[in-house]
Protein backbone atom coordinates (compact mmCIF):
# COMPACT_ATOMS: atom_id res chain seq x y z
CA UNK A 1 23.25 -15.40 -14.49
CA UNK A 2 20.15 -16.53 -12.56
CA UNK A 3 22.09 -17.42 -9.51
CA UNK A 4 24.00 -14.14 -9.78
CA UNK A 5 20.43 -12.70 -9.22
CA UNK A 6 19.21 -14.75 -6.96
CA UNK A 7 22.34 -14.18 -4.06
CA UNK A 8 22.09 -10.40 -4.89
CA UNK A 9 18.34 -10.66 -3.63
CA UNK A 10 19.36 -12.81 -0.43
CA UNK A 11 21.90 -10.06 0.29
CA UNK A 12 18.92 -7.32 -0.41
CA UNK A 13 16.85 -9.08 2.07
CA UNK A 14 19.40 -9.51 4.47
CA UNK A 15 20.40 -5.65 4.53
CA UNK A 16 16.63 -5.12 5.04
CA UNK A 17 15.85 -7.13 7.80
CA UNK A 18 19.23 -6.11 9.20
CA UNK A 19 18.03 -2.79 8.62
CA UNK A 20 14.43 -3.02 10.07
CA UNK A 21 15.83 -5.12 13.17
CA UNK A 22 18.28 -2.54 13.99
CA UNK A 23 15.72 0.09 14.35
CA UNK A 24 12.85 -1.91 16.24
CA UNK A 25 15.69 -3.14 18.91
CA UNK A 26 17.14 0.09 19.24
CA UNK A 27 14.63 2.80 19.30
CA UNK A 28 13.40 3.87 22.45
CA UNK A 29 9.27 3.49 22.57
CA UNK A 30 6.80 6.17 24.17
CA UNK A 31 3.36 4.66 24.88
CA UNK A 32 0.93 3.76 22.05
CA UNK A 33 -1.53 6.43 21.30
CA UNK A 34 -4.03 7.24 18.79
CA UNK A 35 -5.15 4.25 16.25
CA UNK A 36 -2.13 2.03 17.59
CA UNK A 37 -3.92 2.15 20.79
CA UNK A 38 -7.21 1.81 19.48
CA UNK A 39 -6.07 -1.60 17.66
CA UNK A 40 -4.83 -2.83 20.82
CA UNK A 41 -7.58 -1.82 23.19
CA UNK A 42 -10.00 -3.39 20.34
CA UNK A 43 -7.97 -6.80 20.48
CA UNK A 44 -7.92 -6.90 24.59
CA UNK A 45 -11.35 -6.50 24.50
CA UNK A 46 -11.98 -8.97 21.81
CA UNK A 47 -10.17 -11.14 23.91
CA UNK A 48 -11.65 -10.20 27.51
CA UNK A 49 -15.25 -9.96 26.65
CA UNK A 50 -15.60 -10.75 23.08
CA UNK A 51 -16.53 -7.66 21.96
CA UNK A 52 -15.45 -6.79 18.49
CA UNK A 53 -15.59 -2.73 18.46
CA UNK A 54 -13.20 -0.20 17.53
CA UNK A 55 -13.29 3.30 20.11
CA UNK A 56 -16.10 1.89 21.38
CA UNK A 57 -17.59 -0.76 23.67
CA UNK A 58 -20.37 -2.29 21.86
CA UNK A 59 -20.21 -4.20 18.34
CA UNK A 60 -19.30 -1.92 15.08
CA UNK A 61 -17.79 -2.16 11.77
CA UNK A 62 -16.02 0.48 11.86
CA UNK A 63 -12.46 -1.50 10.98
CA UNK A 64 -12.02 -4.62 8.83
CA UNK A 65 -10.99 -7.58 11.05
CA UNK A 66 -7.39 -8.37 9.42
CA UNK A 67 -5.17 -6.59 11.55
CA UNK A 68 -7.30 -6.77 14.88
CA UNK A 69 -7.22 -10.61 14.35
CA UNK A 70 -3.51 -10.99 13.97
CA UNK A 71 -2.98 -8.61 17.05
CA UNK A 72 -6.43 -11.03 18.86
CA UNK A 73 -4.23 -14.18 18.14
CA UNK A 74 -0.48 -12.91 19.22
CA UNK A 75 -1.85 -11.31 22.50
CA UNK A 76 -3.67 -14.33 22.84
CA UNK A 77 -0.53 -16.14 22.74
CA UNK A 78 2.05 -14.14 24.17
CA UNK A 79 0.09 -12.08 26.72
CA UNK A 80 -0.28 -8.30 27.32
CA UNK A 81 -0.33 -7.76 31.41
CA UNK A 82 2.81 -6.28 30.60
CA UNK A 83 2.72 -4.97 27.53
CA UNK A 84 5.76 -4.44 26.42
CA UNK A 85 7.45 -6.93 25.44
CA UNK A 86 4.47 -8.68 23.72
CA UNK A 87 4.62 -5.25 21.53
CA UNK A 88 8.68 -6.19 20.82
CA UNK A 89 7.25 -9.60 19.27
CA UNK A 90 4.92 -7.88 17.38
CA UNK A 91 7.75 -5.43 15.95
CA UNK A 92 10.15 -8.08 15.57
CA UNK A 93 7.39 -10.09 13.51
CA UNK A 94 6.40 -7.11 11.52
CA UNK A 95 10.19 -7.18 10.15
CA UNK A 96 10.21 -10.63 9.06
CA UNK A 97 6.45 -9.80 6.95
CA UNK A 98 8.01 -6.63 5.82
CA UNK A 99 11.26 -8.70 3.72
CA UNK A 100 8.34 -10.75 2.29
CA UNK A 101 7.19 -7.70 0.65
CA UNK A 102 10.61 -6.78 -1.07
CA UNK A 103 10.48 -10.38 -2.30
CA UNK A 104 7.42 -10.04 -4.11
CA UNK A 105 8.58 -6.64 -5.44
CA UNK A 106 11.55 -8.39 -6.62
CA UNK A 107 9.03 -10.86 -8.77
CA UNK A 108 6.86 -8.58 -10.00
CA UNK A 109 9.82 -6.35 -11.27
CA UNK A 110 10.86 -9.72 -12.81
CA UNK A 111 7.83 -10.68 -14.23
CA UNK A 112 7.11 -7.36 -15.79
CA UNK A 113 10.40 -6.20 -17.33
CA UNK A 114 13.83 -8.09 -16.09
CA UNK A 115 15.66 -9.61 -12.78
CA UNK A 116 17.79 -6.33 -12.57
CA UNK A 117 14.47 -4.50 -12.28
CA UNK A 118 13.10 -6.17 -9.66
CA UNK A 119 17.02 -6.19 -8.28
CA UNK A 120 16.63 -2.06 -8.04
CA UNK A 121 13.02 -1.95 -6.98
CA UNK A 122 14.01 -4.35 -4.15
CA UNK A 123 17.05 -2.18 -2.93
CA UNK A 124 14.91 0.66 -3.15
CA UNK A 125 12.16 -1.05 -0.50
CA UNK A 126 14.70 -2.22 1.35
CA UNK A 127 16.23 1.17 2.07
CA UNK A 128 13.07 3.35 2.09
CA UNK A 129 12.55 4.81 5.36
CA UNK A 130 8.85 4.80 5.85
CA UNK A 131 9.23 0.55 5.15
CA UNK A 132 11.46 0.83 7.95
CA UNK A 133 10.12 2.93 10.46
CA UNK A 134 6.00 1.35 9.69
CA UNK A 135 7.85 -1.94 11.36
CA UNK A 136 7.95 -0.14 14.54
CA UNK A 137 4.51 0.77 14.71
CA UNK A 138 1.16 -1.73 15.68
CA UNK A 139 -0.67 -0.58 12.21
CA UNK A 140 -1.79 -2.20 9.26
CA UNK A 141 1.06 -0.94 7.03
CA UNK A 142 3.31 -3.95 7.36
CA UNK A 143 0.48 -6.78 6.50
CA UNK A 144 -0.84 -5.04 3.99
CA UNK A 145 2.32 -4.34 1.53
CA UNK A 146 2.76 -7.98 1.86
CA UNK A 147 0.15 -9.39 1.20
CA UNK A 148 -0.76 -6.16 -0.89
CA UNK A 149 2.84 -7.06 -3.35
CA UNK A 150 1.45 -10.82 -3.25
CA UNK A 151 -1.86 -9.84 -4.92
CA UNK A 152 -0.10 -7.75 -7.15
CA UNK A 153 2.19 -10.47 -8.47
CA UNK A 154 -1.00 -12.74 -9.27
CA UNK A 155 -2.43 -10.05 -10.81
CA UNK A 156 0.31 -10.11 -13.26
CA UNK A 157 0.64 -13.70 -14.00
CA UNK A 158 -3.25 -13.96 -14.57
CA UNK A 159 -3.04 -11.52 -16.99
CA UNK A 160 0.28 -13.05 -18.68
CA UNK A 161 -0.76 -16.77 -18.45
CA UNK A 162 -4.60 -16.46 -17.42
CA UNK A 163 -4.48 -19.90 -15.39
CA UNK A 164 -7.31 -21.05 -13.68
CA UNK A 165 -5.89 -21.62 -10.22
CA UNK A 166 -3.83 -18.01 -10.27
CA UNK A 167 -7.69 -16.20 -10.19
CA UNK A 168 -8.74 -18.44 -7.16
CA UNK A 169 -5.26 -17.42 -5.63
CA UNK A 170 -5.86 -14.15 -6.37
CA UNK A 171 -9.30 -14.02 -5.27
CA UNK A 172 -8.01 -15.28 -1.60
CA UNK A 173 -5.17 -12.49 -1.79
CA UNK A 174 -8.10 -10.01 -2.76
CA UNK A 175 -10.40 -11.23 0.51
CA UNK A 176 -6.98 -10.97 2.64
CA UNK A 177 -6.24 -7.46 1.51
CA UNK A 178 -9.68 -6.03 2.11
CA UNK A 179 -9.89 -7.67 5.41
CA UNK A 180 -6.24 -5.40 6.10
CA UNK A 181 -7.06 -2.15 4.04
CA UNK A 182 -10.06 -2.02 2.23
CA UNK A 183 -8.90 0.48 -0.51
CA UNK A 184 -7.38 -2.23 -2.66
CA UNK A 185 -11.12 -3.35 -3.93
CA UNK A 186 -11.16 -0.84 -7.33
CA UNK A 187 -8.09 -2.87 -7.85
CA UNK A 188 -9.33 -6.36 -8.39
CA UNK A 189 -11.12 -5.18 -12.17
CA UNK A 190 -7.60 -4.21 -13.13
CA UNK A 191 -6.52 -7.93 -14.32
CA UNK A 192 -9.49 -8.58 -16.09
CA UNK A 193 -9.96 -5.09 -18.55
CA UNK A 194 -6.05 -6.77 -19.92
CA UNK A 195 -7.45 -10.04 -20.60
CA UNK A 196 -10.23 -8.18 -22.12
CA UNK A 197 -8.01 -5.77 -24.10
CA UNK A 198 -5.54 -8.73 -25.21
CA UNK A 199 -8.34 -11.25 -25.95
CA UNK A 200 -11.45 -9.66 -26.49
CA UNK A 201 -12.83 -11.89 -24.45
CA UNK A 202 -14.84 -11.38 -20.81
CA UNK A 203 -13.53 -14.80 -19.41
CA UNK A 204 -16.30 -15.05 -17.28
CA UNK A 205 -15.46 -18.49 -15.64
CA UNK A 206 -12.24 -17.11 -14.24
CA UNK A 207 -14.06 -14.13 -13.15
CA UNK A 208 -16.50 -16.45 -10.79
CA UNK A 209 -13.98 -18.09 -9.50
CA UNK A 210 -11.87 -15.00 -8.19
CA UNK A 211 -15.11 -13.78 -6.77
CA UNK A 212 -15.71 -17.20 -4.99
CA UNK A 213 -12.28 -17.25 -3.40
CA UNK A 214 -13.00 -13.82 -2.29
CA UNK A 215 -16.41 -14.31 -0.70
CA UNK A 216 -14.86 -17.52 1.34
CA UNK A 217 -12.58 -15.39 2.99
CA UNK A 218 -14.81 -12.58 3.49
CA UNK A 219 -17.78 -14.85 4.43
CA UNK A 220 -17.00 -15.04 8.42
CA UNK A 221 -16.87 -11.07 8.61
CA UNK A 222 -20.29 -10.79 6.28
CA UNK A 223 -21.65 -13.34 8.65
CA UNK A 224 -20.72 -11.82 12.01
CA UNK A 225 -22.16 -9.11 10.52
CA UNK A 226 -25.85 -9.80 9.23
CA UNK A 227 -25.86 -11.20 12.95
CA UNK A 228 -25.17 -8.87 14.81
CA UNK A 229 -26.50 -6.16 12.96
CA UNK A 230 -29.37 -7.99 10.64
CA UNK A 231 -27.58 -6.28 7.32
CA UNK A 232 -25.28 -7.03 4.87
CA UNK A 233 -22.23 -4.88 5.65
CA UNK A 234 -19.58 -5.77 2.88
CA UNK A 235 -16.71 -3.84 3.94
CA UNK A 236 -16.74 -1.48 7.08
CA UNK A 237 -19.55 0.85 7.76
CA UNK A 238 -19.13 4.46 9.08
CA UNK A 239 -15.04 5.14 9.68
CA UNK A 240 -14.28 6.53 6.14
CA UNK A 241 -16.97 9.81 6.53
CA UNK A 242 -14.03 11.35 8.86
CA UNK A 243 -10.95 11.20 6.51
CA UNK A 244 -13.41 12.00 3.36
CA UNK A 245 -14.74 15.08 4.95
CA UNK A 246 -11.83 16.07 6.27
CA UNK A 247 -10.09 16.06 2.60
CA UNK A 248 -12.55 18.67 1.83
CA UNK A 249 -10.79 21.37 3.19
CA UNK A 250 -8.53 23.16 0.17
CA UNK A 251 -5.05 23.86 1.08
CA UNK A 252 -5.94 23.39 5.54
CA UNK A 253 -7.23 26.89 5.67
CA UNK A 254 -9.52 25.33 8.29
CA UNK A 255 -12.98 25.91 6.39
CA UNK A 256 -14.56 23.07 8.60
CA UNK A 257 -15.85 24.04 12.04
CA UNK A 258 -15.56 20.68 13.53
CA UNK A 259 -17.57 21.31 17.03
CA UNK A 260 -21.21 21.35 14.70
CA UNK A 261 -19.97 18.41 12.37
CA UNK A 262 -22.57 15.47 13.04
CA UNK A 263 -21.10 12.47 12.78
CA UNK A 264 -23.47 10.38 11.59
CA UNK A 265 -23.44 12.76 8.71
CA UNK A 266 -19.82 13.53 7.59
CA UNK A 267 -20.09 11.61 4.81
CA UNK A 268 -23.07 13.41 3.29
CA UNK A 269 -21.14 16.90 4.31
CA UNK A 270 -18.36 16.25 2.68
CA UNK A 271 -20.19 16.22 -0.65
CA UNK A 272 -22.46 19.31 0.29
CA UNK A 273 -19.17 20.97 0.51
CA UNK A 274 -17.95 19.90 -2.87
CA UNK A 275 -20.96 20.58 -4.35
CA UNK A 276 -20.88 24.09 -2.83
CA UNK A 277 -17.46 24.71 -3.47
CA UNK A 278 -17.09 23.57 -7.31
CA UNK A 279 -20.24 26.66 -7.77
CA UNK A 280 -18.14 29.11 -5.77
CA UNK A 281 -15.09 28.43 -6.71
CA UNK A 282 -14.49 25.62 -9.41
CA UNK A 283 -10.94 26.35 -10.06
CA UNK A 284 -10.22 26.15 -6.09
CA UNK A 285 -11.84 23.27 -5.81
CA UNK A 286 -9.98 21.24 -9.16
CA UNK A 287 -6.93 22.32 -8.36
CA UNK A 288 -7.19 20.84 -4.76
CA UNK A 289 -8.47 17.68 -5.92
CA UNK A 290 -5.52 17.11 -8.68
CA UNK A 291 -2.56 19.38 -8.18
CA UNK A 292 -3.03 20.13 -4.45
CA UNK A 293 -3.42 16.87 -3.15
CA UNK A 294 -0.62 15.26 -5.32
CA UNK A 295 1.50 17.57 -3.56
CA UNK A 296 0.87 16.75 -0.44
CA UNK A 297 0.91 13.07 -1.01
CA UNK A 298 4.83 13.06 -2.39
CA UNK A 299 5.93 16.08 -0.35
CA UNK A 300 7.38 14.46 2.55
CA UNK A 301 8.11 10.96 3.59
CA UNK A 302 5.86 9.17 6.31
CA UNK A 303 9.46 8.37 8.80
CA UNK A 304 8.09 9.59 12.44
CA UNK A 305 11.71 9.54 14.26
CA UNK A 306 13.40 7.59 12.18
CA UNK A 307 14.78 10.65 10.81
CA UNK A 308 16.68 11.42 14.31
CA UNK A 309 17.51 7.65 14.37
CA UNK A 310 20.03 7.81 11.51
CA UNK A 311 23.06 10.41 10.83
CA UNK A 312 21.82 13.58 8.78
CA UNK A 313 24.19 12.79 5.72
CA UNK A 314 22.30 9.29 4.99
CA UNK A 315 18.87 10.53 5.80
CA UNK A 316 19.73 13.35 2.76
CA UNK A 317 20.27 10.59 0.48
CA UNK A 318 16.96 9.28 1.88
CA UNK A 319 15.67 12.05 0.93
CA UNK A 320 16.77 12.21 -2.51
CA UNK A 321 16.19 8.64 -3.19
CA UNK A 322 12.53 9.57 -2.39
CA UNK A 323 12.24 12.52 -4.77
CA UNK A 324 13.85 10.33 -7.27
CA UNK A 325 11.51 7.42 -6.91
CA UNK A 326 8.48 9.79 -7.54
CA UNK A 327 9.51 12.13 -9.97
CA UNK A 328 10.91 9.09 -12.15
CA UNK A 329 8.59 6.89 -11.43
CA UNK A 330 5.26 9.15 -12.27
CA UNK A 331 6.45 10.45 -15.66
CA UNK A 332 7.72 7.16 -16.77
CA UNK A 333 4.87 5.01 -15.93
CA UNK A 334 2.56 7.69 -17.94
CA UNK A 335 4.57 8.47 -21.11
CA UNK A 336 6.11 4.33 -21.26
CA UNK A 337 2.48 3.00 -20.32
CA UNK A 338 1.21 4.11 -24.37
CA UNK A 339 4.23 1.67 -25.91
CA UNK A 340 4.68 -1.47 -23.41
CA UNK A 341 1.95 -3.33 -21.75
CA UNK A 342 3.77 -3.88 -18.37
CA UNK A 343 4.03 0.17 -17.81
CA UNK A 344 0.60 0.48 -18.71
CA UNK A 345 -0.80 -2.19 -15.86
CA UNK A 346 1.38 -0.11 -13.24
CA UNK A 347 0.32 3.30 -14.74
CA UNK A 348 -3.78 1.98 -14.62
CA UNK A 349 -3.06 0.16 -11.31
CA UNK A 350 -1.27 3.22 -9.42
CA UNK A 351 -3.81 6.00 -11.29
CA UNK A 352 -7.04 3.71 -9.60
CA UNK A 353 -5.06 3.27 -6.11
CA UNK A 354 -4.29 7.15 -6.29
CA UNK A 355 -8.24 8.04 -7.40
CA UNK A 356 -9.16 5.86 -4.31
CA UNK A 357 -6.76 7.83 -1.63
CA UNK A 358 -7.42 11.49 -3.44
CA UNK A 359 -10.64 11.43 -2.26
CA UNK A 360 -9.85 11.30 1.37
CA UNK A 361 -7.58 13.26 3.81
CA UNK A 362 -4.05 14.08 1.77
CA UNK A 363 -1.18 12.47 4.04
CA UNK A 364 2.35 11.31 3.56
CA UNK A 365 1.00 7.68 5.24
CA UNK A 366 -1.55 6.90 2.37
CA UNK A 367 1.48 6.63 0.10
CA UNK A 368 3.14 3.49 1.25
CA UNK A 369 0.94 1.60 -0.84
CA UNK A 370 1.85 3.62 -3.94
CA UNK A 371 5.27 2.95 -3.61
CA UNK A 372 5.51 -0.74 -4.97
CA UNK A 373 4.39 0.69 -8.54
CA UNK A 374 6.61 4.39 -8.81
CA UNK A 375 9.71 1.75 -7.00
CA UNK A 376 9.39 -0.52 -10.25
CA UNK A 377 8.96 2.30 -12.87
CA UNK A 378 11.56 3.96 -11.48
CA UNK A 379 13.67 1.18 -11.46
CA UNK A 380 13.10 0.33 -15.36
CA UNK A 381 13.27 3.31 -16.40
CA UNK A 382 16.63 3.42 -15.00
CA UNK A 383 17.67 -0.14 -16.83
CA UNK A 384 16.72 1.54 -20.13
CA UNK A 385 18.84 4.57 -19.39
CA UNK A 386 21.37 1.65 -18.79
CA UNK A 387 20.52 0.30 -22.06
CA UNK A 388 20.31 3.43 -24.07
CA UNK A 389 24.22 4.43 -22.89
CA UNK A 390 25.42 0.65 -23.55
CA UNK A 391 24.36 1.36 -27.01
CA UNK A 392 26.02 4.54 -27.45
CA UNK A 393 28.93 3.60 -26.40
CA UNK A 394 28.91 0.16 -28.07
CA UNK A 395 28.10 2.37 -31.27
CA UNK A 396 30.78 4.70 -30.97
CA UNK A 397 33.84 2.17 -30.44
CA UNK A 398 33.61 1.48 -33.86
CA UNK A 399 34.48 4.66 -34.83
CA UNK A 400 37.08 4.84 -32.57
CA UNK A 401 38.58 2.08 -34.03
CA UNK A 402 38.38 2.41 -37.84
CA UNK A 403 39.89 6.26 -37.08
């Protein structure tokens, strides 16, 4: 049975990166504009002068180094005076990383409930348009799901097997992540409050030596910064005011005049405003924050043109295999999560990721990372519907028989 599982996932990954080279060979570019730019101008310059900065020309922290390094070492390499086709390489890469991902999806399906869930949470990444379409684009999505699916997976086995060398792997996965998207960072107690909850028991050690792994790979960036600005910067320092204070805007109705917004101070406004509005109108205000945002998150899907790329009929079922995925997945993860300990890890994980994006700016984009938990409940929840009808009918041929 095991090979039988293992060809159908070589045939998943195949239709993938079938998929995903299809599109990035046969989509027609414009020129790259807003933070695709801005990556690439901050790698050119990194290269040209040595100047790490992001919109700007002198030194800032405004982005993590993980994506501008990969883009620093391929332009290196393969040259952007022209552009172009150094940007095809880049696509073409991002492809390969992205089938890496539905691997790992695969194994953690596997490791929480069976093979033929991580079979049907890998077909479901391998057909999901935004994991398509993100391939096309010079962002962070691509990295990050992989190595983002990787960390997960570690997760998992430290908290089934609790070996020492998984937390130093996972501790390296943890420093990678931040260094691509810094929003996984709530995630790295997750592990640990299982352990605790199955063993009563802190494990401190293992603890120390997640963090360790972690600081090694964060130590170059916390060094480059205490340089070059003579304080210890953990993370990135100023970007996320923008998207926070911008989330603080109920429904768009456009309550923030952005022409007297200080910059330096968005941050701070943004909680003046929730402050004010939770007096003025608390029931505005909650129902932004929970119902309202959720909505916007799992509206729509995050495709650009893919949409036009592909006939109408299969971009319907696109469509509905998206609704399906989130309004399975959610309810399943939350009612299954009080009876089996795997549903409750995805349930905790997805709630904290969630809590970490509902804070900011509600768009479709900030859901690709969600998708590797609501993919897997979805998927399980549909193997137990499998189950429950086996056993019906298994139940009822008896009495078929004996009338």
């Amino acid at each position: 049975m095991q090979r039988i599982y293992t060809w159908t996932l070589a045939l998943i990954m195949l239709l993938a990166l079938a998929l995903r080279l299809f599109y990035v060979w046969n989509e027609t570019y414009e020129p790259l504009e807003w933070d695709q730019l801005e990556y690439t101008k901050l790698a050119v310059q990194w290269l040209e002068r040595g100047i790490y900065a992001y919109r700007d020309t002198a030194p800032n922290t405004l982005v993590t180094p993980g994506w501008p390094a990969m883009l620093y070492v391929l332009y290196g390499l393969f040259g952007y005076d022209p552009l172009e086709p150094t940007l095809m390489i880049i696509r073409t890469l991002n492809c390969f990383i992205s089938v890496v991902a539905i691997f790992f999806i695969y194994k953690l399906g596997t490791r929480l409930f069976h093979p033929l869930t991580g079979l049907i949470a890998a077909a479901f990444a391998a057909v999901y348009p935004s994991y398509i379409w993100s391939t096309s684009l010079i962002l962070t999505e691509v990295p990050f799901l992989t190595v983002f699916t990787a960390f997960l997976f570690m997760q998992v086995k430290i908290i089934q097997e609790n070996r020492p060398r998984d937390h130093l792997i996972m501790g390296l996965l943890l420093g990678a992540c931040v260094l691509i998207r810094p929003n996984v960072l709530p995630l790295a107690v997750v592990p640990y409050v299982f352990l605790w909850i199955n063993h009563r028991q802190l494990f401190l050690p293992q603890i120390l030596r997640g963090a360790g792994a972690f600081a090694l790979v964060m130590l170059p960036w916390w060094i480059r910064n205490a340089i070059t600005f003579h304080e210890f910067i953990p993370i990135a320092k100023g970007e996320a005011g923008n998207p926070f204070l911008g989330g603080t805007d109920p429904y768009f109705r456009g309550t923030i005049d952005w022409t007297k917004v200080d910059e330096s101070r968005q941050f701070q406004e943004g909680l003046e405003r929730i402050r004010q509005g939770l007096k003025e109108d608390p029931w505005l205000w909650i129902r932004w924050f929970t119902v309202g945002k959720f909505k916007v998150f799992y509206k729509t899907m995050w495709v650009g043109p893919y949409q036009k790329f592909v006939p109408e009929a299969y971009f319907w079922l696109l469509r509905k295999l998206h609704y399906g995925i989130v309004y399975i997945g959610w309810p399943a993860l939350l009612a299954f999560s009080r009876f089996h300990r795997s549903f409750a890890y995805l349930a905790v994980s997805l709630l904290i990721f969630y809590g970490v994006h509902a804070l900011f700016i509600p768009v479709d984009r900030y859901l690709y990372g969600m998708l590797p938990f609501l993919m897997i409940g979805t998927a399980q929840a549909g193997v137990m519907g499998l189950r429950c009808l086996r056993q019906i009918w298994r139940s009822r041929r008896p009495k078929e028989a004996s009338a």
